[in-house]
Every structure is written in structure tokens, then in C-alpha cells.
Protein backbone atom coordinates (compact mmCIF):
# COMPACT_ATOMS: atom_id res chain seq x y z
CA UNK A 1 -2.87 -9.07 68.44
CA UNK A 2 -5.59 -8.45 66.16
CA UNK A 3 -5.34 -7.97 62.44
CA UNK A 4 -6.24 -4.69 60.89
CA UNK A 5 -9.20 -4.47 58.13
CA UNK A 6 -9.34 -2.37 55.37
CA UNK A 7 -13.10 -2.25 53.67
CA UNK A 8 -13.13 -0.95 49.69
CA UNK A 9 -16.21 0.56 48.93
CA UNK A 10 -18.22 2.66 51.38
CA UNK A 11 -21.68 2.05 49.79
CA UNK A 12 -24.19 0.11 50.46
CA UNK A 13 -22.52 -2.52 52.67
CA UNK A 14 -19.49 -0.86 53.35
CA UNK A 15 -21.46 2.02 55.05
CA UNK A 16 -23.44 -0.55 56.78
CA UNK A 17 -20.41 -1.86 58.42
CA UNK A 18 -19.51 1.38 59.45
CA UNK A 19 -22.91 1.90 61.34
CA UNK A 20 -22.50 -1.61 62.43
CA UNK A 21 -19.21 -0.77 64.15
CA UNK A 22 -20.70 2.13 65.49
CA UNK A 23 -23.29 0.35 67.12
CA UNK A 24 -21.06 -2.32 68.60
CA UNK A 25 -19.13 0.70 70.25
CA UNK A 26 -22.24 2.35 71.55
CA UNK A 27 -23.05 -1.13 73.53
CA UNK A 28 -19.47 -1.16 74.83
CA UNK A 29 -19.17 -4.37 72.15
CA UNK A 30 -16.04 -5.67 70.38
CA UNK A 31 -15.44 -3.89 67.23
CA UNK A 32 -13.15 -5.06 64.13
CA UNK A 33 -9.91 -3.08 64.36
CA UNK A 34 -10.44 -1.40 60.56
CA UNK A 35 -7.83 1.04 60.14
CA UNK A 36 -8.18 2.70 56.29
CA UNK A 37 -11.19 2.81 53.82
CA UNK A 38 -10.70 3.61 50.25
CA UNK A 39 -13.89 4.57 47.74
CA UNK A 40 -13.14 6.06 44.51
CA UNK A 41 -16.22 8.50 44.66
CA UNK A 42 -16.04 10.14 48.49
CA UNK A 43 -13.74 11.64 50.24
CA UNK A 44 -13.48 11.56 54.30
CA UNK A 45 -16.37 14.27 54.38
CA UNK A 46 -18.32 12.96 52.22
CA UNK A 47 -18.37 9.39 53.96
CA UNK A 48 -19.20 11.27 57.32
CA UNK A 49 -21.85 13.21 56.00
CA UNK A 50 -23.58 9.90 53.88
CA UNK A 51 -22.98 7.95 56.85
CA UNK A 52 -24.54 10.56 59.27
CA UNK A 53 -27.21 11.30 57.79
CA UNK A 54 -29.15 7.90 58.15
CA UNK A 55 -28.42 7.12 53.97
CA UNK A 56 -26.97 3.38 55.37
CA UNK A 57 -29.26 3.80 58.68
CA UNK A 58 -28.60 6.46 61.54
CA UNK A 59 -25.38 5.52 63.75
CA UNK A 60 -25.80 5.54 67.64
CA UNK A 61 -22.78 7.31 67.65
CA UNK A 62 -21.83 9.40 64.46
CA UNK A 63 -18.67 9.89 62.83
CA UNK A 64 -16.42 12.50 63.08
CA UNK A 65 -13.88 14.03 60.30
CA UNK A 66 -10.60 14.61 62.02
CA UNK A 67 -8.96 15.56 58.81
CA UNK A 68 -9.16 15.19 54.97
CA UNK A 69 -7.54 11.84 55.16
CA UNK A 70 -9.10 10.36 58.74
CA UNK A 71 -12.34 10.25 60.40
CA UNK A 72 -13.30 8.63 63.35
CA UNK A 73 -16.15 6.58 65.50
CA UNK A 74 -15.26 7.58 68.74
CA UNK A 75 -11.91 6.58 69.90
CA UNK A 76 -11.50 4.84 66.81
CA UNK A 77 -9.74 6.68 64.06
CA UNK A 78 -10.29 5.27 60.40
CA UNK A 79 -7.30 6.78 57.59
CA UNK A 80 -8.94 7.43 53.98
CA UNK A 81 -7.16 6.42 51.51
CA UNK A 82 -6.81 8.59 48.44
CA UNK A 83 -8.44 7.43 45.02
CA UNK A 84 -6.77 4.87 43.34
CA UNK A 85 -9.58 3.82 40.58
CA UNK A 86 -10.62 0.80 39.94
CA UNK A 87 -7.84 -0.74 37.95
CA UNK A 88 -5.32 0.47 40.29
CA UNK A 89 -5.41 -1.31 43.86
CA UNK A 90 -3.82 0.96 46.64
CA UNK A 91 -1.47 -0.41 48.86
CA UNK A 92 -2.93 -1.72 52.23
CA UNK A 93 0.53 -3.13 53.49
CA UNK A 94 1.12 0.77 53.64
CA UNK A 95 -2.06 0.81 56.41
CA UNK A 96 -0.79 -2.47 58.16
CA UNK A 97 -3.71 -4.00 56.99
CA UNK A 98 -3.89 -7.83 56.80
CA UNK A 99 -7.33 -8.86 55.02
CA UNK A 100 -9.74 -6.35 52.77
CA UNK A 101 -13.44 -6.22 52.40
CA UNK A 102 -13.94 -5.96 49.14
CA UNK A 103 -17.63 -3.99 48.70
CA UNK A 104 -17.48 -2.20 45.67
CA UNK A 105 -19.49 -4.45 43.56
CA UNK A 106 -17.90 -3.39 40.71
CA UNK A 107 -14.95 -5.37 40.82
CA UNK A 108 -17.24 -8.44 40.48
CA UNK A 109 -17.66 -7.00 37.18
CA UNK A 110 -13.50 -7.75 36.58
CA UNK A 111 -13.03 -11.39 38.12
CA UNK A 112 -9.51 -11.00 37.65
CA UNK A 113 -9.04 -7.83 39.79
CA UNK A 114 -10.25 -9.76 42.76
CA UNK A 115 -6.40 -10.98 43.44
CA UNK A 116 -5.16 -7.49 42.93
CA UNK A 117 -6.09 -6.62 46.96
CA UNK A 118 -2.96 -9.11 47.13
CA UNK A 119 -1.20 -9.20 44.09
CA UNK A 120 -0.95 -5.35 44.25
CA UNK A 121 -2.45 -4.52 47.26
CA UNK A 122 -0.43 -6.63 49.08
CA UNK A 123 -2.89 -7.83 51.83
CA UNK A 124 -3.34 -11.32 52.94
CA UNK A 125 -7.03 -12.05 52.89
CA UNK A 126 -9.64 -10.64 50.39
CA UNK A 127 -13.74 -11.26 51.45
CA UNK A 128 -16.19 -10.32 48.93
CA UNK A 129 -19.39 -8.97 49.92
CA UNK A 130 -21.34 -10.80 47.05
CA UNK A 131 -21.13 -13.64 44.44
CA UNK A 132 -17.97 -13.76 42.62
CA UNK A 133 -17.93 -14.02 39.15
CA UNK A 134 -14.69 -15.91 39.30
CA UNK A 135 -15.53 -19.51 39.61
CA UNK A 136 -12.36 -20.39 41.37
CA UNK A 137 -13.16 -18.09 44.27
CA UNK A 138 -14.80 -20.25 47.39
CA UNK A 139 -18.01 -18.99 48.31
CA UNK A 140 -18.51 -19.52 52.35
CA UNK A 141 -21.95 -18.55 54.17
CA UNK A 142 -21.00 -17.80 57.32
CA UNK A 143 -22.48 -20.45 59.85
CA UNK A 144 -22.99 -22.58 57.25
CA UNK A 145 -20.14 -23.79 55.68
CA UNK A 146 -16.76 -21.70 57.30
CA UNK A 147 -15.41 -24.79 58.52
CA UNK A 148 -14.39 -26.58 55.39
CA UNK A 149 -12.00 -23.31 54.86
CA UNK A 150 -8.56 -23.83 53.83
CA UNK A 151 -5.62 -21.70 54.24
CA UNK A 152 -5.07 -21.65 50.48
CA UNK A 153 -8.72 -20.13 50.28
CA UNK A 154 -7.35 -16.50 50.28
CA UNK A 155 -9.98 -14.80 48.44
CA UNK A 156 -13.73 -16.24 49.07
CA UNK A 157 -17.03 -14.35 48.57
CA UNK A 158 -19.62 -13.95 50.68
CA UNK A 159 -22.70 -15.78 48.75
CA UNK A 160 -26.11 -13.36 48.51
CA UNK A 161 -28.46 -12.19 51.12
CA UNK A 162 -30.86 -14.72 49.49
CA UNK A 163 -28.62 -17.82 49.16
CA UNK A 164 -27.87 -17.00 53.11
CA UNK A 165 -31.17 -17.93 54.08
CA UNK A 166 -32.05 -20.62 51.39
CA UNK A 167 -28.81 -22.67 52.12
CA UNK A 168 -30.01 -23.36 55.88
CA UNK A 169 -33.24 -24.54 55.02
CA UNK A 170 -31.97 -26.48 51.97
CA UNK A 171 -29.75 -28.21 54.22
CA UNK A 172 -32.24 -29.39 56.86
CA UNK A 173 -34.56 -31.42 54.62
CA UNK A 174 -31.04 -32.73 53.07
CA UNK A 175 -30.38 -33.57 56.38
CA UNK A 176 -33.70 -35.35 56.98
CA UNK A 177 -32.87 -38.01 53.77
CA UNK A 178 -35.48 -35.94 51.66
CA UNK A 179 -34.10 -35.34 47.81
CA UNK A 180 -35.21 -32.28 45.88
CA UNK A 181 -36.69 -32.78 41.83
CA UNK A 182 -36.36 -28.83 41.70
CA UNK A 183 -36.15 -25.65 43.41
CA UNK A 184 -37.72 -22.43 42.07
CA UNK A 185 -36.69 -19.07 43.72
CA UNK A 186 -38.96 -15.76 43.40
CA UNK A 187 -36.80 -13.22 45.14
CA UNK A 188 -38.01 -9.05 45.49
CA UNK A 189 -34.81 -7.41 45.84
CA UNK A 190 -34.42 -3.58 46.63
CA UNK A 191 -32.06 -1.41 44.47
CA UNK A 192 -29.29 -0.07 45.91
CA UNK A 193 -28.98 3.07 47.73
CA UNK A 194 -27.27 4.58 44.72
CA UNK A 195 -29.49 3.12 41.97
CA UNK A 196 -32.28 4.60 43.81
CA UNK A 197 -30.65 8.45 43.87
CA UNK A 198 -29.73 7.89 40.35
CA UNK A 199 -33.41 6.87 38.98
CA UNK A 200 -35.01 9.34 41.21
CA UNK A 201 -33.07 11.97 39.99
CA UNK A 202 -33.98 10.80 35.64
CA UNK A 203 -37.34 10.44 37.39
CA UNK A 204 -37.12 13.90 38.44
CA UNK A 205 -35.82 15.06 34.74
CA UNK A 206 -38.86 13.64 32.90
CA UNK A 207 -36.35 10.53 31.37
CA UNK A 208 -37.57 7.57 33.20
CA UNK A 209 -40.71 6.82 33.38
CA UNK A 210 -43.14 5.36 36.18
CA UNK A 211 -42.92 1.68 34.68
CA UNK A 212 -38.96 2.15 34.39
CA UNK A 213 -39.01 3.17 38.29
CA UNK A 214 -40.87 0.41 39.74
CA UNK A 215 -39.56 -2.72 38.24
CA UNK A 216 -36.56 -3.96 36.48
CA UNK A 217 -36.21 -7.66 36.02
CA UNK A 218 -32.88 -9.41 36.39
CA UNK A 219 -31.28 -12.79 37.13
CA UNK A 220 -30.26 -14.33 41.08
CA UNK A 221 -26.79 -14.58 41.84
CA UNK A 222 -28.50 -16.91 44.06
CA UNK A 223 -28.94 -19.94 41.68
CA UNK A 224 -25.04 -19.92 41.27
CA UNK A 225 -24.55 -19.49 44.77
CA UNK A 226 -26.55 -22.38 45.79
CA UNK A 227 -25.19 -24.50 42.87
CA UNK A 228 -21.45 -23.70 44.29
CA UNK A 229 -23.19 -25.10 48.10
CA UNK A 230 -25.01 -27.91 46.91
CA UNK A 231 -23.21 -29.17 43.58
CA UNK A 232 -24.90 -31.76 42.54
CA UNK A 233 -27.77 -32.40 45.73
CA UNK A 234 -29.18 -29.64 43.54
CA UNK A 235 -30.66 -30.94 40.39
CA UNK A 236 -32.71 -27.95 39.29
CA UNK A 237 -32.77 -24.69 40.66
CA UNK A 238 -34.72 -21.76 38.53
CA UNK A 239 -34.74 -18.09 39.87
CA UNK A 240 -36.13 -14.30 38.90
CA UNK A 241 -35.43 -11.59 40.82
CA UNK A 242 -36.86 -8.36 40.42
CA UNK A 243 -35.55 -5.49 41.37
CA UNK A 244 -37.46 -2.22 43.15
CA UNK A 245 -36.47 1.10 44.51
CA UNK A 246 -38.39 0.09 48.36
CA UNK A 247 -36.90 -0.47 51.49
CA UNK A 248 -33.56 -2.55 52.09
CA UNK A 249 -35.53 -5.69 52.70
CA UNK A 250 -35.58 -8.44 50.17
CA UNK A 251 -38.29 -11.56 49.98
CA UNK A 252 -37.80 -14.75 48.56
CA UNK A 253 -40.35 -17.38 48.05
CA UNK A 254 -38.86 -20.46 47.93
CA UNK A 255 -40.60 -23.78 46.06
CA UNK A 256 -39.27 -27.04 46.63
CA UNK A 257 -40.29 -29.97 44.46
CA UNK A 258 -39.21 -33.33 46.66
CA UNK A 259 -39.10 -36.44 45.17
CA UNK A 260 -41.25 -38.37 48.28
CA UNK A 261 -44.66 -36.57 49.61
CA UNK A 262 -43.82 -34.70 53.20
CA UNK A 263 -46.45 -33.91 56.10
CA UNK A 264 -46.35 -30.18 57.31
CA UNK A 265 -44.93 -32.34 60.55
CA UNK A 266 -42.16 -32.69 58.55
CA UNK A 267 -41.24 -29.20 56.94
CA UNK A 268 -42.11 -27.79 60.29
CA UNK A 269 -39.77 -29.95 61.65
CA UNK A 270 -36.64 -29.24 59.47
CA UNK A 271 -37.65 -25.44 59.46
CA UNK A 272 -37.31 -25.34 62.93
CA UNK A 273 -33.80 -27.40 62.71
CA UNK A 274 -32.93 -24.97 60.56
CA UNK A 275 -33.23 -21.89 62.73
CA UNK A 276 -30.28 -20.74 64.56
CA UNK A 277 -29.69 -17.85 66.83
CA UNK A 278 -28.68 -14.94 64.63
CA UNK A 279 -29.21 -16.57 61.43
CA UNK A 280 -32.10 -17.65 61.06
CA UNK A 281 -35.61 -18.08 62.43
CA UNK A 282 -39.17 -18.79 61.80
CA UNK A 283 -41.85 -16.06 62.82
CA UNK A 284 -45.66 -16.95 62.76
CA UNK A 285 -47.10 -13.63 62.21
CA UNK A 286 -45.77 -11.84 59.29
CA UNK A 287 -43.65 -8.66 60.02
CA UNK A 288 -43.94 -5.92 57.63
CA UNK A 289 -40.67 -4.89 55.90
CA UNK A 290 -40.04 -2.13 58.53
CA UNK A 291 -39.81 -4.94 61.18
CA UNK A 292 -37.26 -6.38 58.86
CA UNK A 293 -34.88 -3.07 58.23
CA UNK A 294 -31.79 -2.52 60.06
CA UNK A 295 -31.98 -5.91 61.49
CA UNK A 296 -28.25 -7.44 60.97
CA UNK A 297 -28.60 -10.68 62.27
CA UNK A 298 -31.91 -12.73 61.56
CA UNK A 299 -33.63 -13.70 58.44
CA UNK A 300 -37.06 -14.79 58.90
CA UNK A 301 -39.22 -17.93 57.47
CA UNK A 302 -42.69 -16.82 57.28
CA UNK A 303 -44.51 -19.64 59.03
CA UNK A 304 -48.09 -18.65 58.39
CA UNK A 305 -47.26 -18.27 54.71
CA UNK A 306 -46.01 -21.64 53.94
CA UNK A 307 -47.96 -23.37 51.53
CA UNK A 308 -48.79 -27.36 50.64
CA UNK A 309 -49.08 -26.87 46.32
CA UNK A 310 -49.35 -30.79 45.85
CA UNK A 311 -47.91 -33.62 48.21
CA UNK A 312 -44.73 -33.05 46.95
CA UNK A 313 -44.20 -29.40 46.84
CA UNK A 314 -43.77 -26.94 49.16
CA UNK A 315 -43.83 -23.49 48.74
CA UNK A 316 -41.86 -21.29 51.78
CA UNK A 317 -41.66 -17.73 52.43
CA UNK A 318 -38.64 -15.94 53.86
CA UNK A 319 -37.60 -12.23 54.05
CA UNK A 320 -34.56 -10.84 55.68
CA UNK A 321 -32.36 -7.40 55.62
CA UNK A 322 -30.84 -6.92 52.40
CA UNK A 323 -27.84 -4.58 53.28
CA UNK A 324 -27.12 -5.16 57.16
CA UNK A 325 -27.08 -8.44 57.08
CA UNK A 326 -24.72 -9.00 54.44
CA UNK A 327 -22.57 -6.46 56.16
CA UNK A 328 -22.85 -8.38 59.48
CA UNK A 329 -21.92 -11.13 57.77
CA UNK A 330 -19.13 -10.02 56.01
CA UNK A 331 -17.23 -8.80 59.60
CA UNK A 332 -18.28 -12.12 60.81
CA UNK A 333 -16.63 -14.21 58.37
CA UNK A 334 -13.48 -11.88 58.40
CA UNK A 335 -12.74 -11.99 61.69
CA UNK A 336 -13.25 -15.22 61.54
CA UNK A 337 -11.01 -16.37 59.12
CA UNK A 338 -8.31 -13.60 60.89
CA UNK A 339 -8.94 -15.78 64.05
CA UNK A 340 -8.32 -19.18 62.09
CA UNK A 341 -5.01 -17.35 60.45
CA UNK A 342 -3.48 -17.07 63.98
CA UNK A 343 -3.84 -19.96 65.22
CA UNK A 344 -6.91 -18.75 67.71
């Protein structure tokens, strides 16, 4: 019997999974049996009509509101769960629901709360979407590192969209016996949907200017994230990230100071170790960020854009979906940790 999903948050990612699911069902594909959603700014028509529209990319089928408390993707009917704020968890034994996808991003902003899904909430499993701020939580890239997962890991996050692709790569060349002096991460990320509406709209009111618009520096979650992989394989690791209101595609250019010279032979070799079927590959020609968009399953090493900047650094190239594929991956690592619950 499968285990019913409740997702918390229908931005960004959460939305994403919804188009996700409604993709799956368009192909005749096995969908996640989610049976309530709960966001404390939309109601059911409001999720329809963001959802519908195209804001998280346009469904193959679209969703339907069968009521003020349900809406559905085809035969699937989702309940809505009323408001219950941030500090308040609702109760998702109520919905039969087993494990929560946490995809607010706010609550990263309240380690604490992330137990609440089962403190309060009474579920079972709790995945976060992005790096936790709690230390203690387990962070798992899915089809990376899932099988050192332990049945006491009840609430893990996600990692980044960045740290997703970095961690394969990183763990080739560690594979190959070669040891890293540092690692330095550039990473382009977009802004959210959201953030984007929001500066628009002070755009729109004369109080934001161009320069406020286009940039806004921040740290990486991703140095933390690949810390938390790595431990201490990971001597250095600097990273910026900057922030833009562009498409949902993110690019990261990744420099590796080794301690030993390497041949291109050599990265070429480990980069192509590296690449797996829906997680990761290498692409000669450069796509342009629209080739990237609304791809859920691949990020992509830039092979013409990896550069030799002394015999012992190496600078690579990698861009991949910012908001599908961390809500592909999300479903992927719930269902499979619902799977490992039961024994499959």
C-alpha cells in the first residue's frame, strides 16, 4: 500500500511538484499518492490558478478546483488544508498522511520547527527541500548518498540544486585517489518566483532601483552542504552566489585546486564517471539557459568550457534547473525512503 504525502508550501518547488505529477499522469507514469497541501498564503483557487497559468511551468494536464478545500489533477483529488501559520503545524495524521515535504523555505529560518511536521503534525517522515539550518538534520542527495540512511533519520534535507551536481563530480576524482587543496564555487542563482513579483512590483513603484533589480549578493548553502558530504576530504571550500531575477536556471563554476598535477585525460575521465542517467551529464556544446528550464532530471557539465588554470587547477562549468530539479528530487528521495520504511 503506498504511503500518502502531504507537501507544505506550494511555491516554488512545491508547485513544481505539482506540474511534475501532472506530467507523470499525462505519460500514463506512476505518480506519488499526495493527498493534502497546506500554504499559508493560497487557497485551493489560488493554487489552481498559479499553477495553471505556467507561474511554476505550464502542466500537460491542468488542475481543477473541485471545491474550496480540494482540487484535483485528473483522477487525482488533492484536500487543502486550511491555514495554520507558520508556528502552528496542522495535523497530517488527520489526512492519513505518512511523510511531509516540507517547501516553505521559511521554516529553515526556525530549525526547531522542522520536528513540528511530527511532534505536532504527527507524520512520520519530514524531507526538506533545501539546506537545513539544523545541523543535526542528515542531508541526503538523492543518488548520491540515500543508502547510508537510517531509520532514526526521520527528518533529512534535501542539499541545494548546486551541491547536487558538485557532490558527483567531487566524488569521482575522490574516487580516482586525487586530494583537493581547495574548492572555490561561483554559483548564478535565479530569485524565486516570488522575489521576482515582489521586486518587479517596487520596481514598478519607483523604490528599487535598476542596480537593486539585477544583482543581490549572498552566501551558498552549498559550502555547508558539501562540508556535511565530504567532512573532512574537503579542506577548503569558498563560495559566492549571486542572486538575479532570470530564468530558473542556476550556473556554477566550479575550481578545484588538487594537490598532484592531472591531464585533461584525467578530468575527462572522472567527469564522465561521474555522469549518470538522470543526474548528471556532460554536454559539449553549451545549451543556453532555455535548453536548461523545465528540465527535472539532468544537470549538465559544460565540456567545452572546462578550463586548465595551472597543472593543478581545474576550473569546470555546470548549469542545471534550479526549481524542477530540486522538486524531482525531493519526490525521489521521498518515495524512496517510504519504500525503505516498508520493507520494499
Amino acid at each position: 500500500m503506498e504511503r500518502k504525502l502531504g507537501i507544505n508550501g506550494v511555491g516554488n518547488t512545491g508547485g513544481s511538484i505539482l506540474v511534475l505529477m501532472a506530467d507523470a499522469m499525462s505519460k500514463g507514469g506512476h505518480i506519488p499518492d499526495v493527498a493534502v497541501i497546506h500554504d499559508i498564503g493560497r487557497d485551493a483557487a489560488q493554487i489552481v490558478s498559479e499553477v495553471n497559468s505556467g507561474c511554476y511551468g505550464l502542466p500537460p494536464i491542468l488542475l481543477r478546483r473541485e471545491d474550496e478545500r480540494t482540487i484535483a489533477i485528473d483522477t487525482l483529488k488533492i484536500a487543502v488544508a486550511p491555514p495554520a501559520g507558520l508556528q502552528s503545524m496542522i495535523d497530517w495524521s488527520r489526512y492519513g498522511v505518512w511523510g511531509v515535504i516540507e517547501a516553505t523555505g521559511a521554516i529553515l529560518e526556525r530549525a526547531e520547527n522542522e520536528r513540528s511536521h511530527i511532534e505536532t503534525g504527527r507524520a512520520q517522515q519530514v524531507v526538506i527541500t533545501a539546506p537545513s539550518a539544523n545541523a543535526s538534520a542528515k542531508t541526503i542527495v538523492y543518488g548520491f548518498n540515500e543508502q547510508g540512511l537510517q531509520p532514526t533519520d526521520t527528518v533529512v534535507d534535501n542539499g541545494s540544486c548546486s551541491s547536487r551536481a558538485c557532490a558527483h563530480v567531487l566524488k569521482a576524482f575522490l574516487d580516482d585517489g586525487h586530494a583537493f587543496e581547495g574548492i572555490s564555487l561561483d554559483i548564478l542563482h535565479p530569485k524565486t518566483q516570488r522575489k521576482r513579483h515582489e521586486m518587479l512590483e517596487q520596481a514598478r513603484r519607483g523604490k528599487l532601483g535598476a542596480e537593486d533589480l539585477v544583482v543581490a549578493k549572498r552566501g551558498s548553502g552549498s559550502q555547508k552542504v558539501l562540508q556535511k558530504l565530504f567532512g573532512d576530504r574537503l579542506p577548503f571550500i569558498q563560495a559566492e552566489a549571486i542572486e538575479t531575477p532570470t530564468l530558473d536556471v542556476s550556473r556554477c563554476r566550479m575550481a578545484i585546486a588538487f594537490r598532484g598535477a592531472l591531464t585533461k585525460a584525467q578530468v575527462h575521465d572522472a567527469l564522465t564517471r561521474a555522469s549518470r542517467d538522470g543526474i548528471l551529464r556532460m554536454q559539449q556544446t553549451p545549451p543556453t539557459f532555455q535548453h536548461i528550464q523545465n528540465d527535472p532530471t539532468n544537470s549538465v557539465v559544460l565540456e567545452d568550457g572546462i578550463m586548465q588554470l595551472s597543472s593543478t587547477v581545474w576550473s569546470i562549468p555546470m548549469m542545471f534547473d534550479n526549481r524542477y530539479a530540486s522538486a524531482n528530487a525531493a519526490l525521489k528521495l521521498t518515495e524512496h525512503i517510504a519504500a525503505l520504511s516498508a520493507g520494499e
